[in-house]
C-alpha atoms as a PDB file:
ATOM      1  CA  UNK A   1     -24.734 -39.377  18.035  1.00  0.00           C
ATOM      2  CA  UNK A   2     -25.751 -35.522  16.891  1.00  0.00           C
ATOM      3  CA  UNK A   3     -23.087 -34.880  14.887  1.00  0.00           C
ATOM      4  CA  UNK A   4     -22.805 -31.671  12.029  1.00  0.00           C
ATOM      5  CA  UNK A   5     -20.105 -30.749   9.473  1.00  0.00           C
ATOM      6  CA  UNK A   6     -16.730 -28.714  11.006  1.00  0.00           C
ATOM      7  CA  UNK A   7     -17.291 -31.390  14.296  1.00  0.00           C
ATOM      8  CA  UNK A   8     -14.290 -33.640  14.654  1.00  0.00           C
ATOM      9  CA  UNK A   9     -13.812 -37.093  15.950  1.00  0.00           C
ATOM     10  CA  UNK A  10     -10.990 -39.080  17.587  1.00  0.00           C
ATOM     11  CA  UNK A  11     -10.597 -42.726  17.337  1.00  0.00           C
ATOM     12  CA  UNK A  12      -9.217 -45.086  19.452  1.00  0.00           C
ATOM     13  CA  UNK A  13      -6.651 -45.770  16.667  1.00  0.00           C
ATOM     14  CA  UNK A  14      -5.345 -42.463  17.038  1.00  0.00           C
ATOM     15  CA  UNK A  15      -6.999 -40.850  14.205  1.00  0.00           C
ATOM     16  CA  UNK A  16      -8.551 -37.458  14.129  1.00  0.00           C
ATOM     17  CA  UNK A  17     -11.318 -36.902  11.358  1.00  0.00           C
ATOM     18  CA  UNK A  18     -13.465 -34.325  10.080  1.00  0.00           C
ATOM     19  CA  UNK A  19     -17.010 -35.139   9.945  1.00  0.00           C
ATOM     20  CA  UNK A  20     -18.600 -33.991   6.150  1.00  0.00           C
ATOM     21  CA  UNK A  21     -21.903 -32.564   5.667  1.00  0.00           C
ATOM     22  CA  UNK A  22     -25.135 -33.612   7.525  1.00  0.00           C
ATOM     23  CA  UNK A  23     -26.171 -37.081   5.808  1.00  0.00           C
ATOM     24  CA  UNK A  24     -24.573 -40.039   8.246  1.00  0.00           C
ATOM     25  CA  UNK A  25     -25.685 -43.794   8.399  1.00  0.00           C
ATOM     26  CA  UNK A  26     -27.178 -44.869  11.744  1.00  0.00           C
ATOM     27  CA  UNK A  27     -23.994 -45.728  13.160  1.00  0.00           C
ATOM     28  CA  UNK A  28     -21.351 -44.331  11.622  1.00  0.00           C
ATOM     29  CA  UNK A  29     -20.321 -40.688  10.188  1.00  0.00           C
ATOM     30  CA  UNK A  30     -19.253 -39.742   7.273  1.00  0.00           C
ATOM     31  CA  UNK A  31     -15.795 -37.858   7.424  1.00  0.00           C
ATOM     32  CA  UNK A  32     -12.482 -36.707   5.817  1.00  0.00           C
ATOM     33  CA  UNK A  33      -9.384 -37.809   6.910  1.00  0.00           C
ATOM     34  CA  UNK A  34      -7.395 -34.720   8.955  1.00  0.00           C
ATOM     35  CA  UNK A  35      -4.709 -36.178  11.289  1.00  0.00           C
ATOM     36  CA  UNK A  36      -2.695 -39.348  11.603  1.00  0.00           C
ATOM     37  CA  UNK A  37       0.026 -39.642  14.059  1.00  0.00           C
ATOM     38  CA  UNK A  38      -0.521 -35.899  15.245  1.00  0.00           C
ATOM     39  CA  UNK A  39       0.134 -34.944  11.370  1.00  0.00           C
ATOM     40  CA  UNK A  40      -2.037 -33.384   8.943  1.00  0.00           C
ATOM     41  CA  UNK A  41      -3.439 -35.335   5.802  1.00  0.00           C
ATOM     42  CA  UNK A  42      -2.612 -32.833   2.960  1.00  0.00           C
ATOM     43  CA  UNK A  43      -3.135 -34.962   0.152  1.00  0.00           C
ATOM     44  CA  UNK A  44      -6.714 -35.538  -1.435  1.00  0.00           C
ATOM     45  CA  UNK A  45      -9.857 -37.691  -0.328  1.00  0.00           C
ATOM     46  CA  UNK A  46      -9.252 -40.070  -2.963  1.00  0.00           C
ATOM     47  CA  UNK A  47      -5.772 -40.844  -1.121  1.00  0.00           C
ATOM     48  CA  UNK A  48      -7.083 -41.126   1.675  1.00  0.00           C
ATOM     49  CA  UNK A  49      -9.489 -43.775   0.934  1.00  0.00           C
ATOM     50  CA  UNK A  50      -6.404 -45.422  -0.373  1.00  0.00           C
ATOM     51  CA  UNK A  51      -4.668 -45.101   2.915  1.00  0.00           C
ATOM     52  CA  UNK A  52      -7.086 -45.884   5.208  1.00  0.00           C
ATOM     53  CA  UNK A  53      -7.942 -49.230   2.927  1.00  0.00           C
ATOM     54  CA  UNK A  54      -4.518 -50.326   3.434  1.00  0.00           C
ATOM     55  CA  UNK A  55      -3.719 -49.057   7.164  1.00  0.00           C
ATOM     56  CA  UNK A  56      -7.495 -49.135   8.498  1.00  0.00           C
ATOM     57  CA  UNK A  57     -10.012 -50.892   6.509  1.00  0.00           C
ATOM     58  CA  UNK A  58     -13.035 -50.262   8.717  1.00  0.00           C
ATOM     59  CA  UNK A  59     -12.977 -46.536   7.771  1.00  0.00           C
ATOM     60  CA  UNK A  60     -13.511 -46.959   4.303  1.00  0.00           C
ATOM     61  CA  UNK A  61     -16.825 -48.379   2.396  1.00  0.00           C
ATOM     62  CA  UNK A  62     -17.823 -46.273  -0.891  1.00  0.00           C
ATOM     63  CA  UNK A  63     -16.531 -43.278   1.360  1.00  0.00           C
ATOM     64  CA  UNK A  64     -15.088 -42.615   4.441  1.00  0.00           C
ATOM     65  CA  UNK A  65     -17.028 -43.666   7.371  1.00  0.00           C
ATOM     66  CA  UNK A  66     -16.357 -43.708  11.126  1.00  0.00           C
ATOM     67  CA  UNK A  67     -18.361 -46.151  13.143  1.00  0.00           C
ATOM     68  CA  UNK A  68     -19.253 -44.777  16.364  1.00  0.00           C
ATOM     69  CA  UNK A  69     -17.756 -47.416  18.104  1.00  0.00           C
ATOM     70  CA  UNK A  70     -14.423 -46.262  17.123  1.00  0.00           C
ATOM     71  CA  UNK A  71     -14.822 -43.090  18.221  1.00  0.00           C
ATOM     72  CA  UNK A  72     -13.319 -42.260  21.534  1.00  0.00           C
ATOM     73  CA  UNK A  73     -13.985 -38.575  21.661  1.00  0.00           C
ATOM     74  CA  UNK A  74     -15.727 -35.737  19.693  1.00  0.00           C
ATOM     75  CA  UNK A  75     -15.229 -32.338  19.399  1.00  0.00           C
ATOM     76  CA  UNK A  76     -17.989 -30.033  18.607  1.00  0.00           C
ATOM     77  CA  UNK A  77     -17.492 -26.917  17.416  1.00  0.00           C
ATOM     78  CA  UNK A  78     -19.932 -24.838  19.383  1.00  0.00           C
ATOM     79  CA  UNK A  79     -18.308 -26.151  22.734  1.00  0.00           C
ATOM     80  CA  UNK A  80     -14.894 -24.643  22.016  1.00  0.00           C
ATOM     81  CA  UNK A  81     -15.417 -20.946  22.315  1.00  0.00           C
ATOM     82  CA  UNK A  82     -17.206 -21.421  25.737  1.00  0.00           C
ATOM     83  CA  UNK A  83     -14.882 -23.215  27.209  1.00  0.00           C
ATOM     84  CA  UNK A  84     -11.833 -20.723  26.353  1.00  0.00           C
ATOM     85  CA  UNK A  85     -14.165 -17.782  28.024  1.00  0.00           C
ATOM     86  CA  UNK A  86     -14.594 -19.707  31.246  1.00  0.00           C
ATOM     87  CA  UNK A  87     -10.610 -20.624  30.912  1.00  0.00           C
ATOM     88  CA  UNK A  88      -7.775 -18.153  30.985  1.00  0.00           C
ATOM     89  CA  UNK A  89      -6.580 -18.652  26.968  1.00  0.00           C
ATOM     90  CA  UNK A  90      -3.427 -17.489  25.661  1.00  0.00           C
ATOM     91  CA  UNK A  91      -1.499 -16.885  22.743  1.00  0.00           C
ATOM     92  CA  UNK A  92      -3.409 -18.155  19.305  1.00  0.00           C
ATOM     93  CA  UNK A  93      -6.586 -19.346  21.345  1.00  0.00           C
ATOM     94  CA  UNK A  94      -6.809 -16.144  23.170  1.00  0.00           C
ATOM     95  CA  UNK A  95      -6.491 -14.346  19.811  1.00  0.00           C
ATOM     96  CA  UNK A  96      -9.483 -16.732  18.611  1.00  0.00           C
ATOM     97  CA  UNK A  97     -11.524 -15.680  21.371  1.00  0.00           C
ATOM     98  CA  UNK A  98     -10.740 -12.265  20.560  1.00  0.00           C
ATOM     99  CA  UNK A  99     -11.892 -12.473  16.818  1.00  0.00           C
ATOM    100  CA  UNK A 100     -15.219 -14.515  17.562  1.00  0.00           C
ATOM    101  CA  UNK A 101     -15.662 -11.530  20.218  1.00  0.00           C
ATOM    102  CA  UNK A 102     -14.992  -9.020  17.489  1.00  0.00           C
ATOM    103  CA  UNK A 103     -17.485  -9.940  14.931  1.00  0.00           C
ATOM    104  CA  UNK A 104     -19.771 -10.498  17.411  1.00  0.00           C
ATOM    105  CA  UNK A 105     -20.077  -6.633  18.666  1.00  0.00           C
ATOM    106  CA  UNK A 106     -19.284  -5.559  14.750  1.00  0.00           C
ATOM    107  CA  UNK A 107     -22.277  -7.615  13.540  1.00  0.00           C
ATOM    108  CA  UNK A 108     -24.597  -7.423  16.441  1.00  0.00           C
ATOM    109  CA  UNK A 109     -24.421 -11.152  17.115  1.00  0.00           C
ATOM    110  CA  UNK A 110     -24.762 -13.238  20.593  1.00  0.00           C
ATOM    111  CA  UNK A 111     -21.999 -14.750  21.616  1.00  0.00           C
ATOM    112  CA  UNK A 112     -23.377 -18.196  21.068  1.00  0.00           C
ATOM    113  CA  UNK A 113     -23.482 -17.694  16.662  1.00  0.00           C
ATOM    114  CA  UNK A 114     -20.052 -18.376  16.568  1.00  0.00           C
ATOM    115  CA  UNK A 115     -17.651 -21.812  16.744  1.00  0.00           C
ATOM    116  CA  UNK A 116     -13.994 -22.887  16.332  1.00  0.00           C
ATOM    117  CA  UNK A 117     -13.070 -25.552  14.650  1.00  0.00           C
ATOM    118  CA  UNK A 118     -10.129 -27.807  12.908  1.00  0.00           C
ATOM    119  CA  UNK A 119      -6.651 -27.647  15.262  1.00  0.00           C
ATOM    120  CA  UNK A 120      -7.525 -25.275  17.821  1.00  0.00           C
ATOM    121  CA  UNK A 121     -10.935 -27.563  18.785  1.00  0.00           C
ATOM    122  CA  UNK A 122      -9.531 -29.767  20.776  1.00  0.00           C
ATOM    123  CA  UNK A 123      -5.599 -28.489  21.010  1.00  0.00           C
ATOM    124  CA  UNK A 124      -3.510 -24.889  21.203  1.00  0.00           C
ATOM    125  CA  UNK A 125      -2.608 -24.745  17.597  1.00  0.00           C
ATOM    126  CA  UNK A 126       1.485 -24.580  16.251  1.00  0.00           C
ATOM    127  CA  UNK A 127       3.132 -21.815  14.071  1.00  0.00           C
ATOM    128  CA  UNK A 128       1.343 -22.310  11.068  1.00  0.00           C
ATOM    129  CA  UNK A 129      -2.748 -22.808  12.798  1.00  0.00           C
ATOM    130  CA  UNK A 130      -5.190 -20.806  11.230  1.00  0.00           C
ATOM    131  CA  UNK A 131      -8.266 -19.243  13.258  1.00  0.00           C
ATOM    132  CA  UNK A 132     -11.111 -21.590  11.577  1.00  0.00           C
ATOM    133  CA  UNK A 133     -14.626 -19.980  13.045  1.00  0.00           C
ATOM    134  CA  UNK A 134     -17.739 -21.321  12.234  1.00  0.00           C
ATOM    135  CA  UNK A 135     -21.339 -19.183  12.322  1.00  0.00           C
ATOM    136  CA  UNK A 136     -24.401 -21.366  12.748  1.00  0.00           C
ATOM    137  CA  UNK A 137     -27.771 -21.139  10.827  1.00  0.00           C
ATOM    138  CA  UNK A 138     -28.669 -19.551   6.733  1.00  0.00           C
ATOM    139  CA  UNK A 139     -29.905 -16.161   8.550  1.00  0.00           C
ATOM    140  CA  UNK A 140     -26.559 -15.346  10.104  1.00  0.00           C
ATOM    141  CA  UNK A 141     -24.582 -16.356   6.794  1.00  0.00           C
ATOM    142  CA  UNK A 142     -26.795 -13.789   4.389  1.00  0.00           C
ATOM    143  CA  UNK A 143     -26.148 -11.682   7.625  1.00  0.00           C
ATOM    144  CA  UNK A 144     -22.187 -11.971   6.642  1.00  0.00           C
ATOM    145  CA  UNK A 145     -22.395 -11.918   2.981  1.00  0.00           C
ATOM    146  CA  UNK A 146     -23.974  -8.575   3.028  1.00  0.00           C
ATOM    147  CA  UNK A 147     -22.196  -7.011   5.878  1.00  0.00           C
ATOM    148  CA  UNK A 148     -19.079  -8.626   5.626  1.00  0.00           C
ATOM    149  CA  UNK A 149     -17.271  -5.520   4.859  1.00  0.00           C
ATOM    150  CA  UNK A 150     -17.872  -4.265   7.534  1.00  0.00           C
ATOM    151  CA  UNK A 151     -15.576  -6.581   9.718  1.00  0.00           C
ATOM    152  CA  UNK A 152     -12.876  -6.131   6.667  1.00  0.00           C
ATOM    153  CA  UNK A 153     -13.010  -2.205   7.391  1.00  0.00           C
ATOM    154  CA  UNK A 154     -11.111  -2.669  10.977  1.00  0.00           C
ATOM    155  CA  UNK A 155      -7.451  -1.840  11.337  1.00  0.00           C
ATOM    156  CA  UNK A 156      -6.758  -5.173  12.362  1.00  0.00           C
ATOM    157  CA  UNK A 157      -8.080  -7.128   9.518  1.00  0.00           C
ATOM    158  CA  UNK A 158      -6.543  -8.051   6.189  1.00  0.00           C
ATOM    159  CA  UNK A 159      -7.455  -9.227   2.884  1.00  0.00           C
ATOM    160  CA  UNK A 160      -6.296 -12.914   2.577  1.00  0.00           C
ATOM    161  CA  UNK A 161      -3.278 -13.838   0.015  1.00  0.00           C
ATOM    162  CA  UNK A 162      -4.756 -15.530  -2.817  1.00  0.00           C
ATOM    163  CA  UNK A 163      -2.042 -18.395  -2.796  1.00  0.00           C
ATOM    164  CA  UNK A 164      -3.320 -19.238   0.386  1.00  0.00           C
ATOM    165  CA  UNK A 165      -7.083 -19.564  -0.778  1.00  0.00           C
ATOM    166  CA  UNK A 166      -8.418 -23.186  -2.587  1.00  0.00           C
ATOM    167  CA  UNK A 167      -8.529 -22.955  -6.138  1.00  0.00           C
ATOM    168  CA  UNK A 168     -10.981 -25.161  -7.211  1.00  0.00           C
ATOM    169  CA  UNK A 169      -9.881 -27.314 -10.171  1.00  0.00           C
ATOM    170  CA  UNK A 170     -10.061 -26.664 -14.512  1.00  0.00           C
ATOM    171  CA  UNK A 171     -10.258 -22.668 -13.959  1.00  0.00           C
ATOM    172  CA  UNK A 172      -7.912 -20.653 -15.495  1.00  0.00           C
ATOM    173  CA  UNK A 173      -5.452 -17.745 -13.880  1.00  0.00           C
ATOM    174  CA  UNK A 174      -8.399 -14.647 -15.064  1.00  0.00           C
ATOM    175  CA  UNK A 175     -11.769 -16.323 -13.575  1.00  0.00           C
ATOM    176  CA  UNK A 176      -9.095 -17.304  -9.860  1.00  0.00           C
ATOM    177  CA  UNK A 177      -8.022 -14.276 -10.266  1.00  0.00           C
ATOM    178  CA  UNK A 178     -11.702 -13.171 -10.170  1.00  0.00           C
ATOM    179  CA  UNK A 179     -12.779 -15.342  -7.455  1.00  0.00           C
ATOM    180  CA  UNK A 180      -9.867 -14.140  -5.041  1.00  0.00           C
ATOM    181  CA  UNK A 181     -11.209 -10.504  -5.364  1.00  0.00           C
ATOM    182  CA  UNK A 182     -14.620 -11.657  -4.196  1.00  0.00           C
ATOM    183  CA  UNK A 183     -13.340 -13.835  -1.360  1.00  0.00           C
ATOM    184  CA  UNK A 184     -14.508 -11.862   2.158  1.00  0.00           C
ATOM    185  CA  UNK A 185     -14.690 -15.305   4.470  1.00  0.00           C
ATOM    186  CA  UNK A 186     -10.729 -15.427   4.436  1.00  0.00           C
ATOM    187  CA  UNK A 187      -8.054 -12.454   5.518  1.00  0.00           C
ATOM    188  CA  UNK A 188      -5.632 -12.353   8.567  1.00  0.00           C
ATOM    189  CA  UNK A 189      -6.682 -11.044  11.733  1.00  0.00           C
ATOM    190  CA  UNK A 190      -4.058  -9.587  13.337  1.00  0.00           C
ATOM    191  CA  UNK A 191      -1.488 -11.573  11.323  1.00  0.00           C
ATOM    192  CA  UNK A 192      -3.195 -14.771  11.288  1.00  0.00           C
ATOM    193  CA  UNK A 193      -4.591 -16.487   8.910  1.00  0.00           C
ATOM    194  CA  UNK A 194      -8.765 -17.043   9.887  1.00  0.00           C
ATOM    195  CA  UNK A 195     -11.902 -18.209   7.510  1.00  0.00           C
ATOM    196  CA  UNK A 196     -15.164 -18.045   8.371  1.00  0.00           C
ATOM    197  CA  UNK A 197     -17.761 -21.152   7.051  1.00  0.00           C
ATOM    198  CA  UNK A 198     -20.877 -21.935   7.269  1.00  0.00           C
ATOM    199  CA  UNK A 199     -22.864 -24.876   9.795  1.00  0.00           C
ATOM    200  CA  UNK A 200     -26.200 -25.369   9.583  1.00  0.00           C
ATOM    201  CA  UNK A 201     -28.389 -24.714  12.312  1.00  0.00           C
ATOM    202  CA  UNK A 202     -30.215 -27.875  13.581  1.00  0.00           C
ATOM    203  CA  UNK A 203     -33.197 -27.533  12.170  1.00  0.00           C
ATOM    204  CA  UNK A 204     -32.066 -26.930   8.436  1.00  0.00           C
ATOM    205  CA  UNK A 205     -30.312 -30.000   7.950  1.00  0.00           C
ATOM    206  CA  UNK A 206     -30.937 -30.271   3.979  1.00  0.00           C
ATOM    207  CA  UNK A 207     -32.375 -33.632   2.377  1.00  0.00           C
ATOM    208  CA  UNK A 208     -29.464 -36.189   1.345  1.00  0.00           C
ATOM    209  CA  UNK A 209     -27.338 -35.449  -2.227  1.00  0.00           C
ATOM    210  CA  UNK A 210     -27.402 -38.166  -4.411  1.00  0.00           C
ATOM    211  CA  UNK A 211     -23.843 -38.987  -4.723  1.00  0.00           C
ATOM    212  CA  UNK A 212     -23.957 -40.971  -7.790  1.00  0.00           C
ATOM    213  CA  UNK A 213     -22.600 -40.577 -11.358  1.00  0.00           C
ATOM    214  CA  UNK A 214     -25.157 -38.182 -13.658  1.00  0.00           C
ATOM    215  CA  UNK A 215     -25.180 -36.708 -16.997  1.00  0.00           C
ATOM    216  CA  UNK A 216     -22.460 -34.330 -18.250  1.00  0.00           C
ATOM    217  CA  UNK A 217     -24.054 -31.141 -18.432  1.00  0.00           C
ATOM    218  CA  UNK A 218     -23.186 -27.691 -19.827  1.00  0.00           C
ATOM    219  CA  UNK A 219     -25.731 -24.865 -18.790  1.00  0.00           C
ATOM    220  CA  UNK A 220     -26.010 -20.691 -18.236  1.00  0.00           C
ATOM    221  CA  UNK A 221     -27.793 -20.014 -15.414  1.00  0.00           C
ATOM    222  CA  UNK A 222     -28.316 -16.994 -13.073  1.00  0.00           C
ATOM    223  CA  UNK A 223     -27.662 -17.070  -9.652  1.00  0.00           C
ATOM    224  CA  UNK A 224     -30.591 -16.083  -7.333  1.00  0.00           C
ATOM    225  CA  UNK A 225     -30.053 -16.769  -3.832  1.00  0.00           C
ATOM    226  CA  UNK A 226     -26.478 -17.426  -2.168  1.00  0.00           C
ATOM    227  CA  UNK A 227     -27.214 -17.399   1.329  1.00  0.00           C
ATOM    228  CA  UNK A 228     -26.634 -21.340   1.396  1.00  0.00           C
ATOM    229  CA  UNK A 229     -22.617 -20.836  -0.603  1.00  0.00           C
ATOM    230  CA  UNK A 230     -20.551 -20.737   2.957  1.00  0.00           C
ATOM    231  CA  UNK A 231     -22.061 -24.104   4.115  1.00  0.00           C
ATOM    232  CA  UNK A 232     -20.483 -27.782   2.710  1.00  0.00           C
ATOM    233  CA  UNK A 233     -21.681 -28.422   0.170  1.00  0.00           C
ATOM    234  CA  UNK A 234     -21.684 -24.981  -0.877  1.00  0.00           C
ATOM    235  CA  UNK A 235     -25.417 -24.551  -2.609  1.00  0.00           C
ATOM    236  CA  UNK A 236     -26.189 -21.451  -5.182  1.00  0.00           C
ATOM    237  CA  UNK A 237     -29.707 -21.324  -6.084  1.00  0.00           C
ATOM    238  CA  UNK A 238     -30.710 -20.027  -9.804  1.00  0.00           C
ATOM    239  CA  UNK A 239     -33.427 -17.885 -10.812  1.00  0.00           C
ATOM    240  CA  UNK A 240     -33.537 -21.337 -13.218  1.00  0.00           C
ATOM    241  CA  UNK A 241     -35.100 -22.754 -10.696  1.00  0.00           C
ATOM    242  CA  UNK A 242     -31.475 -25.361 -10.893  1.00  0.00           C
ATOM    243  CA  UNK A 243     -29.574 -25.444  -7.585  1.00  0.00           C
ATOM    244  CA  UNK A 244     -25.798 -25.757  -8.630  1.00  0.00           C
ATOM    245  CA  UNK A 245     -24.063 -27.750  -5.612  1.00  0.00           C
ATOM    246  CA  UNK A 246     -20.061 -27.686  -5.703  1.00  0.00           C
ATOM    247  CA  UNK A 247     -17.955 -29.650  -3.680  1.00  0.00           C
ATOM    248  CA  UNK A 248     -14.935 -27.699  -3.893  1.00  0.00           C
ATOM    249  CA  UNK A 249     -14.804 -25.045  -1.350  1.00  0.00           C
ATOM    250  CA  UNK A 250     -13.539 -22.451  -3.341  1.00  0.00           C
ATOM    251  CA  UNK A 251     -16.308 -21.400  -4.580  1.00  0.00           C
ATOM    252  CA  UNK A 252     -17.651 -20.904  -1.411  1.00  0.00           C
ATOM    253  CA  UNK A 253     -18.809 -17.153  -1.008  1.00  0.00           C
ATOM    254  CA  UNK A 254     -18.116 -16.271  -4.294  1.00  0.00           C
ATOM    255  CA  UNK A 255     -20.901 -15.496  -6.368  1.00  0.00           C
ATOM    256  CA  UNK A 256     -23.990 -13.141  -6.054  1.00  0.00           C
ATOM    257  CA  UNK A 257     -27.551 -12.804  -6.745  1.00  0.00           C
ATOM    258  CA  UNK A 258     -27.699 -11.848 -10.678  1.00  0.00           C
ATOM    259  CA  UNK A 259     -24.300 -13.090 -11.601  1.00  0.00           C
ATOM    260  CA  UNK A 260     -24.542 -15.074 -14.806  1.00  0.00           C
ATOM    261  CA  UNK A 261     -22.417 -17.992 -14.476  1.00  0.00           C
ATOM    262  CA  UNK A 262     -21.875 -21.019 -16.786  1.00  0.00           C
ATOM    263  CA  UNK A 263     -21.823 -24.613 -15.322  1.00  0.00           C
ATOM    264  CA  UNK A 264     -20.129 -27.534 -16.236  1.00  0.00           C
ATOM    265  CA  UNK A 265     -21.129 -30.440 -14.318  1.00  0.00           C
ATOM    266  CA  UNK A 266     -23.547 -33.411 -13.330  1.00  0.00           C
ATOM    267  CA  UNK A 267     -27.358 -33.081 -13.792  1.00  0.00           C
ATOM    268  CA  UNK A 268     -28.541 -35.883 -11.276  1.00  0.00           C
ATOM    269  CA  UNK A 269     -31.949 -34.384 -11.391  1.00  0.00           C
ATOM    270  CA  UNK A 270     -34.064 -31.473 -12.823  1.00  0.00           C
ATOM    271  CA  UNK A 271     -33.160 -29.331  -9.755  1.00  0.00           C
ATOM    272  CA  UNK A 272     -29.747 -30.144  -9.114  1.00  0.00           C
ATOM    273  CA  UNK A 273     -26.117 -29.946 -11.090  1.00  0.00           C
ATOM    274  CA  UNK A 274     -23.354 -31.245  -9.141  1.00  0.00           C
ATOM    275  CA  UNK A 275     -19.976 -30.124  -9.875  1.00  0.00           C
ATOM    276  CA  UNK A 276     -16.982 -31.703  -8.129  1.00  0.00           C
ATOM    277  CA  UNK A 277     -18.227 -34.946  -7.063  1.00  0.00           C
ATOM    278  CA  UNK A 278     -15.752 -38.115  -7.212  1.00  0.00           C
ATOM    279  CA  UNK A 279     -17.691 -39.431 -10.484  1.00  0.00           C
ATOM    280  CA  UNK A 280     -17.449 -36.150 -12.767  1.00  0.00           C
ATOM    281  CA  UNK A 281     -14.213 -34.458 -14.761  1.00  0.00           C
ATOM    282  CA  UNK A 282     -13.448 -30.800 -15.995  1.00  0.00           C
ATOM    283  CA  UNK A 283     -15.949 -29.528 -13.861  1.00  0.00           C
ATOM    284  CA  UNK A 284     -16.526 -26.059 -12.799  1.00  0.00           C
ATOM    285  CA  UNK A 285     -17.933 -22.580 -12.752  1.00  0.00           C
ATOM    286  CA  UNK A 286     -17.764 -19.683 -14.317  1.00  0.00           C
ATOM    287  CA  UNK A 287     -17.908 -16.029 -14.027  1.00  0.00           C
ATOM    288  CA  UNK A 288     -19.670 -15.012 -17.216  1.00  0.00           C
ATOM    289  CA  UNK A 289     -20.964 -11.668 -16.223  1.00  0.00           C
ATOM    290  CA  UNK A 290     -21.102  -9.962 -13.334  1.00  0.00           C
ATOM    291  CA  UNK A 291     -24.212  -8.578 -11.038  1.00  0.00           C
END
């Protein structure tokens, strides 16, 4: 099954998950935990391996798995937007449409480099849905990094509230403070809330993260290369030669090329710190000087 992160999957218990990253055993994927009973999971993936190991066993190994013989439909997020264009959409899904459309004749883009994802992949969204588009490939995110202005100059675009973006954990008010002023993947479009993330394109599916306990580490480093920062895992490379990959979200989009930033995290090999993984504490990064 060709599965890729922001794609969701029903099961046939009724269960709607999010399907993580790009590394899935042969017959199962490896997900978060989004909807039970037509409700959103709001509490942590830690809880939710609780849950499910109570309620639904066969989710749960190390992490959260779906076997693909539980799966009774999939949503994929580049099907969505195609199928609105040949439908007549309204309210919040025609305002989707409208937004994909938007950045697509602001940025020069076919059609085709944008997807929808979370609530309004599969259903018409409620009160409080967000616009959640996806642009595929490493070329097209650099693309938005250094342009994204550029959408944020139209009338009918808004810088996002900060209380509504993630703050990833151990930082203080100054350095979120920081990060929210640097944030240009969230805003409101025409009063809604929308982000814009990261999938990889098909043929840059990175090798597997070792997702295993590693050293407590404390380094400077200076980022080099952040095209990879709106994808999950979010991936900053250093002119260290280090690549600092962060679970947490909020740090997607962040940084630039010559920020100095200091890392607290796991150093699982030479190349790679991981901050945020299940196995580490007080891990984060932080703004130490700017480009």
């Amino acid at each position: 099954m060709q599965l890729r992160d922001k794609d969701y999957l029903r099961t046939n218990d009724g269960l709607i998950f999010n399907v993580l990253g790009y590394d899935h055993a042969v017959h199962a994927a490896t997900c978060g935990l989004k909807y039970v009973d037509s409700v959103k999971w709001l509490d942590t993936y830690d809880q939710a391996l609780r849950f499910l190991g109570k309620r639904y066993p066969h989710y749960v190994d190390e992490l959260i798995r779906v076997p693909f013989d539980r799966v009774a439909e999939v949503y994929r997020s580049e099907d969505r937007l195609p199928q609105l264009r040949q439908a007549k959409p309204v309210g919040l899904l025609q305002k989707s449409l409208d937004f994909a459309n938007l950045l697509a004749s602001t940025l020069r883009w076919p059609l085709e480099a944008c997807g929808l994802t979370d609530s309004l992949l599969w259903g018409c969204g409620g009160e409080d849905s967000d616009i959640d588009l996806v642009i595929y490939g490493e070329a097209r995110c650099r693309t938005w990094l250094d342009q994204a202005e550029r959408v944020f100059a139209s009338p009918e675009i808004k810088p996002i509230a900060p209380q509504f973006i993630q703050r990833p954990p151990h930082l203080d008010d100054e350095q979120f403070a920081t990060y929210c002023r640097r944030k240009r993947n969230q805003g409101y479009y025409r009063g809604t809330r929308f982000s814009v993330r990261g999938v990889r394109a098909w043929n840059e599916f990175p090798q597997p993260l070792p997702l295993v306990a590693g050293t407590a580490t404390e380094r400077e480093l200076t980022i080099a290369d952040n095209r990879q920062s709106m994808f999950f895992p979010v991936i900053y490379e250093t002119a260290e030669n280090v690549s600092i990959v962060s679970f947490p979200i909020g740090y997607e989009a962040t940084f630039a090329p010559g920020d100095r930033v200091r890392v607290q995290g796991a150093q699982v090999d030479a190349q790679t710190i991981l901050v945020g993984s299940r196995y580490g504490s007080a891990e984060m990064i932080r703004l130490i000087s700017s480009a």
